[in-house]
C-alpha atoms as a PDB file:
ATOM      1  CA  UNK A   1     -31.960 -29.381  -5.434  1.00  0.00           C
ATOM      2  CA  UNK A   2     -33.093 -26.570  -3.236  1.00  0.00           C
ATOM      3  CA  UNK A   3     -31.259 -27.521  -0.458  1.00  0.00           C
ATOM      4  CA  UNK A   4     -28.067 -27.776  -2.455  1.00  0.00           C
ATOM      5  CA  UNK A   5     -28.187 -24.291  -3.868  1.00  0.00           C
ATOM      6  CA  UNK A   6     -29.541 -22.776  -0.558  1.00  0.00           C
ATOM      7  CA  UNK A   7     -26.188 -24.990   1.237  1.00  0.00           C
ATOM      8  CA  UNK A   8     -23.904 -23.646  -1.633  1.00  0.00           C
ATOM      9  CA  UNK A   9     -25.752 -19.988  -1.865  1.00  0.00           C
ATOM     10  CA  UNK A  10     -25.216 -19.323   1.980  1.00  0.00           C
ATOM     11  CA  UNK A  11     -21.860 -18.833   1.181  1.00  0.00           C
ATOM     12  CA  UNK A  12     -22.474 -15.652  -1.237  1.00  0.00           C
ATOM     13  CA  UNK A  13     -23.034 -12.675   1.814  1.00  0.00           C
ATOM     14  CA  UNK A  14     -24.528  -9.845   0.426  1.00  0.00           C
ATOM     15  CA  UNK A  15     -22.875  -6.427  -0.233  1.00  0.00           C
ATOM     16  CA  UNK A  16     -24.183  -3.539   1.246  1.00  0.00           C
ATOM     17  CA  UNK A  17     -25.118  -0.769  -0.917  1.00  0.00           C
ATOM     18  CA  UNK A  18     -25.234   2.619   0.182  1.00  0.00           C
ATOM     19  CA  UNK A  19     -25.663   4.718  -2.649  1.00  0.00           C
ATOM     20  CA  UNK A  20     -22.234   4.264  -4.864  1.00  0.00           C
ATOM     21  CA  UNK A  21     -21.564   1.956  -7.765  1.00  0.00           C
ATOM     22  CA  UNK A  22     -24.828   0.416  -8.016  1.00  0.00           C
ATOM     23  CA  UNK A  23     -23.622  -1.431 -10.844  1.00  0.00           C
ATOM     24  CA  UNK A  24     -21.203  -3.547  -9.289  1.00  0.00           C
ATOM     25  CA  UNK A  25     -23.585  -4.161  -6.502  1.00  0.00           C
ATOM     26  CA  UNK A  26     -26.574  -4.820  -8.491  1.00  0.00           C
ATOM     27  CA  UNK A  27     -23.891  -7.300 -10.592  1.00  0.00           C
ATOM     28  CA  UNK A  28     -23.372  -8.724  -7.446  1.00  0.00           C
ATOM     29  CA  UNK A  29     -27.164  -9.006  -6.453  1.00  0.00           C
ATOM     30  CA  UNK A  30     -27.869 -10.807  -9.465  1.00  0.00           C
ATOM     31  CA  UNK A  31     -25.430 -13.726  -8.705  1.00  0.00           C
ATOM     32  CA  UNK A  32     -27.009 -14.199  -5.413  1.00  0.00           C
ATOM     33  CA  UNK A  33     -30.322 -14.393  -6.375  1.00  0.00           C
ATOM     34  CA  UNK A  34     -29.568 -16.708  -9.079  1.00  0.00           C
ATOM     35  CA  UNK A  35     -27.911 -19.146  -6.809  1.00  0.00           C
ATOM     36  CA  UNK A  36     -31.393 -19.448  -4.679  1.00  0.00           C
ATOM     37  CA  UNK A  37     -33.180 -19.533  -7.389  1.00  0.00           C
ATOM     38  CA  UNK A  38     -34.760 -16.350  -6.831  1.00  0.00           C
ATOM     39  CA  UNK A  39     -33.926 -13.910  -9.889  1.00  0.00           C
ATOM     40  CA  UNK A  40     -36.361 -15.080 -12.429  1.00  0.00           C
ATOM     41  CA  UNK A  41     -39.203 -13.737 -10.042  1.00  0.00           C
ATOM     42  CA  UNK A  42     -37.223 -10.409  -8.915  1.00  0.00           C
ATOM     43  CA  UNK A  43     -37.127  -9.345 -12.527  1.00  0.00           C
ATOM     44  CA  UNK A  44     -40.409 -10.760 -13.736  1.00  0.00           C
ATOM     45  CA  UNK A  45     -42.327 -10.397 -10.306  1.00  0.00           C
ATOM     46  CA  UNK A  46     -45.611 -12.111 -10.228  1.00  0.00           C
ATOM     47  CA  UNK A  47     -49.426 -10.512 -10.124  1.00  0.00           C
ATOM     48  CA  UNK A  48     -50.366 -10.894  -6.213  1.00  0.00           C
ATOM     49  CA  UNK A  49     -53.654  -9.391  -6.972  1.00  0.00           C
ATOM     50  CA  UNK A  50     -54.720 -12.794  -8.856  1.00  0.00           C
ATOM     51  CA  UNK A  51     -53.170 -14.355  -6.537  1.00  0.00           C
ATOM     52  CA  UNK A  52     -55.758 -12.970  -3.971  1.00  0.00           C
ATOM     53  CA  UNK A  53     -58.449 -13.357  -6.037  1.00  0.00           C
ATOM     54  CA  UNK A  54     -58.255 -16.807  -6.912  1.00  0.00           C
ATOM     55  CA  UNK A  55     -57.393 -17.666  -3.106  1.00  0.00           C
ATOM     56  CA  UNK A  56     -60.601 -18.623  -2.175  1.00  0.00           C
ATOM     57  CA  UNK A  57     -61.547 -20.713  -5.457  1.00  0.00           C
ATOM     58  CA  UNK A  58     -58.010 -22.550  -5.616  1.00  0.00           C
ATOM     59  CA  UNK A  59     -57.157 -26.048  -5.191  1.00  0.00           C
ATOM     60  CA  UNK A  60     -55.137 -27.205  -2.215  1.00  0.00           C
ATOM     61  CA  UNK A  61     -52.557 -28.072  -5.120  1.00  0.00           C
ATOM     62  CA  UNK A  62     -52.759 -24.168  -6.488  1.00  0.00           C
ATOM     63  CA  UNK A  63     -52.701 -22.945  -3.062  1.00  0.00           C
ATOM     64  CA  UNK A  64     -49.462 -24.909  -1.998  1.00  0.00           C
ATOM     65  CA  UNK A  65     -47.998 -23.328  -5.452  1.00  0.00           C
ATOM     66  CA  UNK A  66     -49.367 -19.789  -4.536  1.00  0.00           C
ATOM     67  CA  UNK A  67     -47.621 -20.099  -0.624  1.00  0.00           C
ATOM     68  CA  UNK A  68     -44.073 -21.794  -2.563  1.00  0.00           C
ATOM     69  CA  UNK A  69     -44.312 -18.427  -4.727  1.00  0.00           C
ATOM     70  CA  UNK A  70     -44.862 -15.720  -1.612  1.00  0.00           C
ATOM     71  CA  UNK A  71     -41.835 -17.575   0.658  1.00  0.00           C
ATOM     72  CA  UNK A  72     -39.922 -17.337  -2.251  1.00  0.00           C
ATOM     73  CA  UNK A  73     -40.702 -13.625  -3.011  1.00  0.00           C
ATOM     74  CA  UNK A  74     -40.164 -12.855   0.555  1.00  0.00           C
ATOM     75  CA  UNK A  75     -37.095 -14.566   0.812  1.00  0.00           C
ATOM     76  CA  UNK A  76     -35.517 -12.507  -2.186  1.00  0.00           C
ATOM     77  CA  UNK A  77     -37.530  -9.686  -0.953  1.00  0.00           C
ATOM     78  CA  UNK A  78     -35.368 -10.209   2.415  1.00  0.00           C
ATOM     79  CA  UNK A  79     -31.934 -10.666   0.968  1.00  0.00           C
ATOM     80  CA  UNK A  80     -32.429  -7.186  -1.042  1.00  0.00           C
ATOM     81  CA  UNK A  81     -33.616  -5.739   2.331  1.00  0.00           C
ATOM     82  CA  UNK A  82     -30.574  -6.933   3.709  1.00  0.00           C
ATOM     83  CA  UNK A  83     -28.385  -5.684   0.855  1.00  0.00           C
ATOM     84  CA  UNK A  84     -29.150  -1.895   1.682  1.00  0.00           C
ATOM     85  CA  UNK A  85     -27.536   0.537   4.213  1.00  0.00           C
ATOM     86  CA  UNK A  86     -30.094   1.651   7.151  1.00  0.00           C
ATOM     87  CA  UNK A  87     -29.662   4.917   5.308  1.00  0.00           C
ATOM     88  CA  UNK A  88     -31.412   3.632   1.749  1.00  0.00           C
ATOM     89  CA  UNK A  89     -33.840   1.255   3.471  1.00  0.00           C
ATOM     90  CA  UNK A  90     -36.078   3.815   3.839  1.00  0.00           C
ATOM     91  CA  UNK A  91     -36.932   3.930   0.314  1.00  0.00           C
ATOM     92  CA  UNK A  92     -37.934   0.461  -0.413  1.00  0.00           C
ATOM     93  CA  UNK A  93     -39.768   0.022   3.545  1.00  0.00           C
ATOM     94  CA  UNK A  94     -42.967   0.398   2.007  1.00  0.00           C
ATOM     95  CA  UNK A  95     -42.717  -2.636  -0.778  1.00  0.00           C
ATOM     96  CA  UNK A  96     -44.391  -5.619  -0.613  1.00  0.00           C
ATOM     97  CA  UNK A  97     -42.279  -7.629  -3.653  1.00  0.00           C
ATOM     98  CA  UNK A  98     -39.040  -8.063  -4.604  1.00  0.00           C
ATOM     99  CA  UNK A  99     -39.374  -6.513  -7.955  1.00  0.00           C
ATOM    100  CA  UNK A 100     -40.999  -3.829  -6.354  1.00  0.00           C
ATOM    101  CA  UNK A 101     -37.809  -3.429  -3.704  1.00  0.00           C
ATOM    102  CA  UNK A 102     -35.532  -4.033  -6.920  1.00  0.00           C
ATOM    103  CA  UNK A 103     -37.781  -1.494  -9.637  1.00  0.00           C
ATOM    104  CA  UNK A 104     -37.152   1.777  -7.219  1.00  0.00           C
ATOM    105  CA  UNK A 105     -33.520   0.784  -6.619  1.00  0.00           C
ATOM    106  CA  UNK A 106     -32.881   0.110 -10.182  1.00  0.00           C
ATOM    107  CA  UNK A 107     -34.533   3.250 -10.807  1.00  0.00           C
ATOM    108  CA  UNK A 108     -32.875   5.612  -8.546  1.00  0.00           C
ATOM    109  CA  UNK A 109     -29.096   4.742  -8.733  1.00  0.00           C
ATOM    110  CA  UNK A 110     -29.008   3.363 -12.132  1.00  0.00           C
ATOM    111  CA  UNK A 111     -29.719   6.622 -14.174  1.00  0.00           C
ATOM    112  CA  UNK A 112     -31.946   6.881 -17.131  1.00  0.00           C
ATOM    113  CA  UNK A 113     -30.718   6.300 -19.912  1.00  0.00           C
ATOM    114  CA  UNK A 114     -29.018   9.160 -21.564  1.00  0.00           C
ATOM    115  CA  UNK A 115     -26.984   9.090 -18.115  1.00  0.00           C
ATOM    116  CA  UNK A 116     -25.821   6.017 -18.871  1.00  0.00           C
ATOM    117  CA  UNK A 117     -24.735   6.769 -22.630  1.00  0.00           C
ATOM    118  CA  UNK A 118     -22.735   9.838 -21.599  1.00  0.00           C
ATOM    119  CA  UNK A 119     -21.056   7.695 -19.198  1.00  0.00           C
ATOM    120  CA  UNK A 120     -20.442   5.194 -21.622  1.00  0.00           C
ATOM    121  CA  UNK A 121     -18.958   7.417 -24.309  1.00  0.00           C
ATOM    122  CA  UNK A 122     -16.396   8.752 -21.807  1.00  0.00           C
ATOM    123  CA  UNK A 123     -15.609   5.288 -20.820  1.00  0.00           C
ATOM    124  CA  UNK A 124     -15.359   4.186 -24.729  1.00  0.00           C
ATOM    125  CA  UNK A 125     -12.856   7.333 -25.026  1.00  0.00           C
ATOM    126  CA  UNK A 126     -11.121   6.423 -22.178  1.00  0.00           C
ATOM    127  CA  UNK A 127     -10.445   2.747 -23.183  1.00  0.00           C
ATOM    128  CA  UNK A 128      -9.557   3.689 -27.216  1.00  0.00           C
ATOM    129  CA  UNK A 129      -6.699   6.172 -26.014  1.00  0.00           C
ATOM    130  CA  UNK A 130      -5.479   4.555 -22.950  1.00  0.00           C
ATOM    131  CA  UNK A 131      -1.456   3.054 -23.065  1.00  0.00           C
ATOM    132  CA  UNK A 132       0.648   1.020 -20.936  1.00  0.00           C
ATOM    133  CA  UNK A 133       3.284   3.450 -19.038  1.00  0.00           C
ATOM    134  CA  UNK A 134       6.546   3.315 -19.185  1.00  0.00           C
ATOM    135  CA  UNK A 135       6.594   3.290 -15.360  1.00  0.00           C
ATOM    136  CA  UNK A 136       4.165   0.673 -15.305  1.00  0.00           C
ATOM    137  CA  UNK A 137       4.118  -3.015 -14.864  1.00  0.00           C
ATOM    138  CA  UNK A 138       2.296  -5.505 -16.846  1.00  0.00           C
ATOM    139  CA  UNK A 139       0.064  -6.308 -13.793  1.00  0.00           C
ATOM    140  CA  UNK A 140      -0.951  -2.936 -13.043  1.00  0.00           C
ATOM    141  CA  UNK A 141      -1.707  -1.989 -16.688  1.00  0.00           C
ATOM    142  CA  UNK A 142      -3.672  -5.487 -16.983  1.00  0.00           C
ATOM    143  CA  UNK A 143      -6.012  -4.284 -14.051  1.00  0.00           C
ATOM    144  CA  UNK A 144      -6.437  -0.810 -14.751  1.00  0.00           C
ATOM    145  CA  UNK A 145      -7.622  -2.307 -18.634  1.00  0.00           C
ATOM    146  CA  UNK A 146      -9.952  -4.667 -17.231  1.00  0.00           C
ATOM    147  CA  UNK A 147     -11.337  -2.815 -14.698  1.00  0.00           C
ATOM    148  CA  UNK A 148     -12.422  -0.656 -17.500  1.00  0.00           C
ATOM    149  CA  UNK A 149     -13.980  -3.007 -19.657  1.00  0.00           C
ATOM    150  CA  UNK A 150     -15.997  -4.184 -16.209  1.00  0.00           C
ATOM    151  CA  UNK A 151     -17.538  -0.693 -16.189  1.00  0.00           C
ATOM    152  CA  UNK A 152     -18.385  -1.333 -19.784  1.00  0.00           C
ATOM    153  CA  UNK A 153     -19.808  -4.165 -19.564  1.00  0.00           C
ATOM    154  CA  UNK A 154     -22.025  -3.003 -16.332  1.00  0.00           C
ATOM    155  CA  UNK A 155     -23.222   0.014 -18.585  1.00  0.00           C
ATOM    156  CA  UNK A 156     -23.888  -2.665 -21.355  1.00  0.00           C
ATOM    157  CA  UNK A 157     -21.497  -2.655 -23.513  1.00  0.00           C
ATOM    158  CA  UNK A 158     -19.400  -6.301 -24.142  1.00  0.00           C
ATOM    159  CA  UNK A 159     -16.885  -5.863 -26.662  1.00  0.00           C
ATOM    160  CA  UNK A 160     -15.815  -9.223 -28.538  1.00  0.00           C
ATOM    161  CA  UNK A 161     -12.567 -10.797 -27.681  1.00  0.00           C
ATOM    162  CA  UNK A 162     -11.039 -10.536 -30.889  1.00  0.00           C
ATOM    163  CA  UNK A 163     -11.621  -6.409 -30.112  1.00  0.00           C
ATOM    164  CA  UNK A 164     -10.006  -6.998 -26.801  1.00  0.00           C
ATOM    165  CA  UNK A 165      -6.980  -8.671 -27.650  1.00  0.00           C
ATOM    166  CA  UNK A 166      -5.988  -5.987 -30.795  1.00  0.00           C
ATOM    167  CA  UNK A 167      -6.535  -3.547 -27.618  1.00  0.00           C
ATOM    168  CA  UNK A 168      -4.240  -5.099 -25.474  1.00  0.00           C
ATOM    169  CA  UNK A 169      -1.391  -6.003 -27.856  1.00  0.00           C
ATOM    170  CA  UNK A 170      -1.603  -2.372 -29.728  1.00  0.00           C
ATOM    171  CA  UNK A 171      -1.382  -0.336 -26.597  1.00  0.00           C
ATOM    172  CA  UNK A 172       2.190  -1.835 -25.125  1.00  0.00           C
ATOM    173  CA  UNK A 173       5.410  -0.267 -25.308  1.00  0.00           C
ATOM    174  CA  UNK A 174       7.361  -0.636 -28.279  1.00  0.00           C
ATOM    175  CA  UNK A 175       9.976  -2.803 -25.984  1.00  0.00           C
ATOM    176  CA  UNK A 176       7.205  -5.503 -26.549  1.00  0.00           C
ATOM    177  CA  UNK A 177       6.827  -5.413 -29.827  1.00  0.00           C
ATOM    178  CA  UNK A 178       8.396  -8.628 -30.875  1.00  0.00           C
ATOM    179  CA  UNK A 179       6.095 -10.988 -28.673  1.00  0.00           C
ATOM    180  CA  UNK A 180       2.701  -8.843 -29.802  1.00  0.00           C
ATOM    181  CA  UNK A 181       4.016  -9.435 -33.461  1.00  0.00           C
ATOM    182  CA  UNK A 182       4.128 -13.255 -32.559  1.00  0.00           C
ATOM    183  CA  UNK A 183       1.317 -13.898 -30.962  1.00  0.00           C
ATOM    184  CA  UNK A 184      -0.819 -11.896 -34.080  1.00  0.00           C
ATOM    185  CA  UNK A 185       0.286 -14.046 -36.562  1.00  0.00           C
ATOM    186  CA  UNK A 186       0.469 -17.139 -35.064  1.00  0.00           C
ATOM    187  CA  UNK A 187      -2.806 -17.035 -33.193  1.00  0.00           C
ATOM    188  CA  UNK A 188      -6.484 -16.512 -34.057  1.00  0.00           C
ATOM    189  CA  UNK A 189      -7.074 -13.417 -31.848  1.00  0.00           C
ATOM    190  CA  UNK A 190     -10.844 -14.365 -31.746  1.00  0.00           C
ATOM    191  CA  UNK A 191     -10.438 -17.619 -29.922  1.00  0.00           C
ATOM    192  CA  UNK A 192      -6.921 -16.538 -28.034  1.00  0.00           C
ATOM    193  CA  UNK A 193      -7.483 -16.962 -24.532  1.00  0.00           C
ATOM    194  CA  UNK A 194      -6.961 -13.959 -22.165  1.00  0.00           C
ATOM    195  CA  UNK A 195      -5.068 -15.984 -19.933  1.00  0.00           C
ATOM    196  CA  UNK A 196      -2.608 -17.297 -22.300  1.00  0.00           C
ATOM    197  CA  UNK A 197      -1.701 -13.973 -23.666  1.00  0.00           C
ATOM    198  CA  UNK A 198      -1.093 -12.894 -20.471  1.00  0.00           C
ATOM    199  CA  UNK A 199       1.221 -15.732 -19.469  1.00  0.00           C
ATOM    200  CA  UNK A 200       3.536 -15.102 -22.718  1.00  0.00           C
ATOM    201  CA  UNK A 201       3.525 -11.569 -22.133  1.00  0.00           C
ATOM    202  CA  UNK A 202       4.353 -12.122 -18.113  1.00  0.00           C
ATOM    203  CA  UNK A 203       7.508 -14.490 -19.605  1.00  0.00           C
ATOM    204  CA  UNK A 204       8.587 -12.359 -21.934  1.00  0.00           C
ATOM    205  CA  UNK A 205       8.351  -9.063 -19.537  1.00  0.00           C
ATOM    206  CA  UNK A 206      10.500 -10.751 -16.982  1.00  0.00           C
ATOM    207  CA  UNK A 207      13.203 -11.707 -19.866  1.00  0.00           C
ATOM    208  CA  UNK A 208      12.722  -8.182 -20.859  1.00  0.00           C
ATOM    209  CA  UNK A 209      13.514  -7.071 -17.011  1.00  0.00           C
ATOM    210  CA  UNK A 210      16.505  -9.426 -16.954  1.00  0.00           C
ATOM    211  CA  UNK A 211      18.094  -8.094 -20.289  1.00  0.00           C
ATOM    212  CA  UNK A 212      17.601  -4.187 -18.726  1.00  0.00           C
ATOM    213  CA  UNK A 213      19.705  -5.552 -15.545  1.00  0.00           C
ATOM    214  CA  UNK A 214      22.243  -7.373 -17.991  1.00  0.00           C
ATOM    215  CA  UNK A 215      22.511  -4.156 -20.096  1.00  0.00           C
ATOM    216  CA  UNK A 216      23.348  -2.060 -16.986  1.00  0.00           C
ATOM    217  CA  UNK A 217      25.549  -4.454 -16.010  1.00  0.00           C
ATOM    218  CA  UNK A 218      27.534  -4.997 -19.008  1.00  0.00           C
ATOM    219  CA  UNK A 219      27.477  -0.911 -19.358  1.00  0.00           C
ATOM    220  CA  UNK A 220      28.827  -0.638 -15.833  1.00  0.00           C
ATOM    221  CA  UNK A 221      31.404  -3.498 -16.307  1.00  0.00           C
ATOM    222  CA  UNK A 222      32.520  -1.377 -20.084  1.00  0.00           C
ATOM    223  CA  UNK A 223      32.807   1.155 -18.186  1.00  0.00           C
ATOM    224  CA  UNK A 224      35.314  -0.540 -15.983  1.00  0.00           C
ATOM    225  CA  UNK A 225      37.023  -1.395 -18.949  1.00  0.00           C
ATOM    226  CA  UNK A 226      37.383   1.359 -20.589  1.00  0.00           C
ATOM    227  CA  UNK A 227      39.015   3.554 -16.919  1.00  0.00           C
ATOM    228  CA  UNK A 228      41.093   0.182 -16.829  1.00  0.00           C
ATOM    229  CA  UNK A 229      41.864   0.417 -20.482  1.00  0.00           C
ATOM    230  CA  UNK A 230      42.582   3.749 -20.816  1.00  0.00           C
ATOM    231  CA  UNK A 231      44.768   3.579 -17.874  1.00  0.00           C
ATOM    232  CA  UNK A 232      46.736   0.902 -18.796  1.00  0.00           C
ATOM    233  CA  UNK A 233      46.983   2.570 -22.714  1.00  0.00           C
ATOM    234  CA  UNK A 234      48.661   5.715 -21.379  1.00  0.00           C
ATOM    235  CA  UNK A 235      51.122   3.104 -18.905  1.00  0.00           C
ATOM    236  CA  UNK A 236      52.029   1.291 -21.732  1.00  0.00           C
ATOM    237  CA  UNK A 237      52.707   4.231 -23.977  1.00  0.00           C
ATOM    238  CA  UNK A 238      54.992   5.111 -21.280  1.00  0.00           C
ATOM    239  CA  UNK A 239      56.587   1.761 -21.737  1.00  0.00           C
ATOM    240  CA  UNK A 240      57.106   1.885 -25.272  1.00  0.00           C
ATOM    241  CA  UNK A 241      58.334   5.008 -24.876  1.00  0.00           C
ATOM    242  CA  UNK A 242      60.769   3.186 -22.511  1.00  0.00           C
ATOM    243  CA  UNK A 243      61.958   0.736 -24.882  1.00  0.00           C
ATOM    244  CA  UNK A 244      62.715   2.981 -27.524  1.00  0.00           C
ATOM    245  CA  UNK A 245      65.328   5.173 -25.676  1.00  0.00           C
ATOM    246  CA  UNK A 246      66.365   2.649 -23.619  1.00  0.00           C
ATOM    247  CA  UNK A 247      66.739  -1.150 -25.267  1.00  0.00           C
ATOM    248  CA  UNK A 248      68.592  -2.747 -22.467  1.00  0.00           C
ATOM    249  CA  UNK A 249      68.252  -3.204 -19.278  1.00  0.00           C
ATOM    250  CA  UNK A 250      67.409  -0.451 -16.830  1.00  0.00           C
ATOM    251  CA  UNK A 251      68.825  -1.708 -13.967  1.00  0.00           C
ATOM    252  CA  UNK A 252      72.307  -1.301 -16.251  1.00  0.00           C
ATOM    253  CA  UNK A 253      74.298   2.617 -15.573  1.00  0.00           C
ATOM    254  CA  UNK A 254      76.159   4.600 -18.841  1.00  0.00           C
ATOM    255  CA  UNK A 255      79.215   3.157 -19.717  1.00  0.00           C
ATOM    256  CA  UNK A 256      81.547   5.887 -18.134  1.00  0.00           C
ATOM    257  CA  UNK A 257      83.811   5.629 -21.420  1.00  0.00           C
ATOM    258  CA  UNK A 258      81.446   6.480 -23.851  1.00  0.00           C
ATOM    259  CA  UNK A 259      78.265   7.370 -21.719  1.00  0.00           C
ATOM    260  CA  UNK A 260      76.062   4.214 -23.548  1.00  0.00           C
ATOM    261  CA  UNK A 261      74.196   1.292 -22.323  1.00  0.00           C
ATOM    262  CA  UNK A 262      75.845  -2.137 -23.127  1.00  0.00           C
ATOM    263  CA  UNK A 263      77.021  -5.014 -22.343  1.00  0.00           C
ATOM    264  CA  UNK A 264      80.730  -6.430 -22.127  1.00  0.00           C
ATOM    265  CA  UNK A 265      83.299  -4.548 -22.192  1.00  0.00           C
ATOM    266  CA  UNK A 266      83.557  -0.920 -24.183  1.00  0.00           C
ATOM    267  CA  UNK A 267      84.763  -1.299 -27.469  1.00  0.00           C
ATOM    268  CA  UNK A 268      86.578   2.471 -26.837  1.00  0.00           C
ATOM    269  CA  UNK A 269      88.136   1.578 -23.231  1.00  0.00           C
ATOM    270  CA  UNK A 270      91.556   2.896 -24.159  1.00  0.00           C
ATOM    271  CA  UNK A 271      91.073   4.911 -26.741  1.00  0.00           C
ATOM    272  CA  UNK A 272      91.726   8.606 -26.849  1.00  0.00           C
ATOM    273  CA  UNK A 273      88.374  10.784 -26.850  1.00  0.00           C
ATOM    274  CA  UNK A 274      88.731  14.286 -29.683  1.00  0.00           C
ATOM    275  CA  UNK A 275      87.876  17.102 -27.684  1.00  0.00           C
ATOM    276  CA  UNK A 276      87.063  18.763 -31.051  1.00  0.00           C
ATOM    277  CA  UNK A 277      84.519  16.125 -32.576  1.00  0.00           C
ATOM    278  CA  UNK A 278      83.720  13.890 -29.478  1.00  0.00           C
ATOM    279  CA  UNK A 279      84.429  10.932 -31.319  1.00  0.00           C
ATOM    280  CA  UNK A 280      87.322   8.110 -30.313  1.00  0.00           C
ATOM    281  CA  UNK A 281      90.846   7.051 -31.815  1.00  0.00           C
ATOM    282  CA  UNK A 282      92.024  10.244 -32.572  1.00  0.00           C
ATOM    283  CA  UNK A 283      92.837  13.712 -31.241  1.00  0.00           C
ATOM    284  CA  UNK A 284      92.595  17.521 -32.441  1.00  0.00           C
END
C-alpha cells in the first residue's frame, strides 16, 4: 500500500508558498499529505519526549514503530520544508515536527479568528448581491461564482447545494428566465447536479445567441424590405397614376382629329369641328 500511494503521490509537486493565499496553499498541502499518508500526524503530531523516554526500555517491536513514526514525521516535515519560499523558511528552520513546521505557518498567514469572520462577511455580501452581466458569458460568470464559494469554503463556510443552485438560477438575466423556471420545477434543487445545470443552461445560452443573430438578421433583411417596399409603393403609385389618365397603350400618339387615344379609326374623321363649343358635326 505504501508504495502505491508514494508511486501515485509523487505526482502531486508541491506549491510554493510565499506569503499570499495561504488558504489555497494550505488546501493544497492537505491533499498531499493525505496521499502519503502523512496528514493524520501533521495535525495530531505525536509526543517525542515519550518517545525518548521509553527508548531505552522499548521492545525491538516498539522501537521499529517509534523509527516508522520519526521517517514519517520527517518525511512530511520535508515536503512542508519544501513547500515554502527561501524567504519564509526562516521561520519554521528551527522545528523539529511537522506539526510544529505546520502550527507557526497556520498561525501566521491564517489570521485569528475575527480576521477570518470579517473576511467572511464581505465574502457572504459579495456572493448574496453578485449578478450575471449583461456583457458576460455564462462561462465567465460560472467561474467568477465559484471561485467565490472556494474562498468560502477555505474560510469555512460550505453552503448546501440546494443554497447554491437558488443562487445560480436567481442571479441570471431575465433573457434566461424560461430555462431557470424549468429546471425549478421539474428538478429537486437539493440533489440537482452542478454539472447538469450547467449543461442545460450552456444549450440554451447558445440557442439564445443564435435567436439574437436571427433577430438581427431578420431586422436587417425588414429593413431591406421596407427601402424595397417603399420604393416600389411610390413606383407603383406612379403607375396607377398612369393607368388612370392614360388606359391604352403608351406607345399609341393623340388622334390628330380629336386629340384622344384609341384605336381604329376616329369616329369624327370628317366631321366639321365648332369653333364655338369644340365639339363635332356642327358649326357656329
Amino acid at each position: 500500500m505504501s508504495n502505491m500511494a508514494g508511486s501515485g503521490a509523487a505526482e502531486l509537486h508541491t506549491p510554493v508558498f510565499n506569503g499570499e493565499n495561504y488558504e489555497f496553499w494550505s488546501i493544497r498541502m492537505k491533499t498531499i499529505l493525505k496521499s502519503h499518508g502523512l496528514w493524520e500526524l501533521v495535525e495530531n503530531g505525536f509526543n517525542s519526549s515519550d518517545l525518548k523516554k521509553e527508548k531505552e526500555e522499548a521492545t525491538d517491536t516498539e522501537k521499529s514503530m517509534m523509527a516508522q513514526i520519526l521517517m514519517k514525521d520527517a518525511r512530511a516535515l520535508g515536503l512542508i520544508q519544501s513547500a515554502v519560499s527561501d524567504q519564509l523558511f526562516p521561520r519554521i528552520v528551527n522545528e523539529e515536527t511537522s506539526k510544529g513546521a505546520w502550527d507557526i505557518l497556520k498561525l501566521e498567514f491564517r489570521g485569528d479568528k475575527q480576521v477570518r469572520n470579517v473576511k467572511l462577511q464581505g465574502l457572504r455580501r459579495e456572493f448574496e448581491y453578485t449578478r450575471m452581466k449583461d456583457s458576460e458569458s455564462l462561462y465567465v460568470y460560472l467561474v467568477r461564482l465559484f471561485n467565490m464559494l472556494n474562498q468560502m469554503k477555505s474560510y469555512g463556510e460550505e453552503l448546501s447545494r440546494e443554497r447554491v443552485m437558488q443562487k445560480f438560477l436567481f442571479s441570471l438575466p431575465k433573457s434566461y428566465d424560461s430555462i431557470c423556471s424549468v429546471i425549478e420545477h421539474s428538478k429537486d434543487l437539493e440533489t440537482l447536479e452542478v454539472q447538469e445545470v450547467v449543461a442545460s443552461l450552456k444549450s440554451f445560452e447558445l440557442r439564445l445567441d443564435r435567436h439574437t443573430e436571427n433577430s438581427s438578421e431578420r431586422a436587417f433583411a425588414s429593413l431591406n424590405i421596407e427601402e424595397k417596399k417603399s420604393k416600389n409603393e411610390s413606383f407603383s403609385g406612379n403607375q396607377s397614376f398612369q393607368k388612370s389618365w392614360k388606359p391604352n397603350d403608351g406607345n399609341k400618339a393623340a388622334c390628330k382629329h380629336c386629340d384622344k387615344l384609341h384605336y381604329g379609326k376616329c369616329w369624327f374623321e370628317g366631321k366639321p369641328k365648332c369653333h364655338g363649343c369644340g365639339k363635332f358635326g356642327h358649326m357656329i
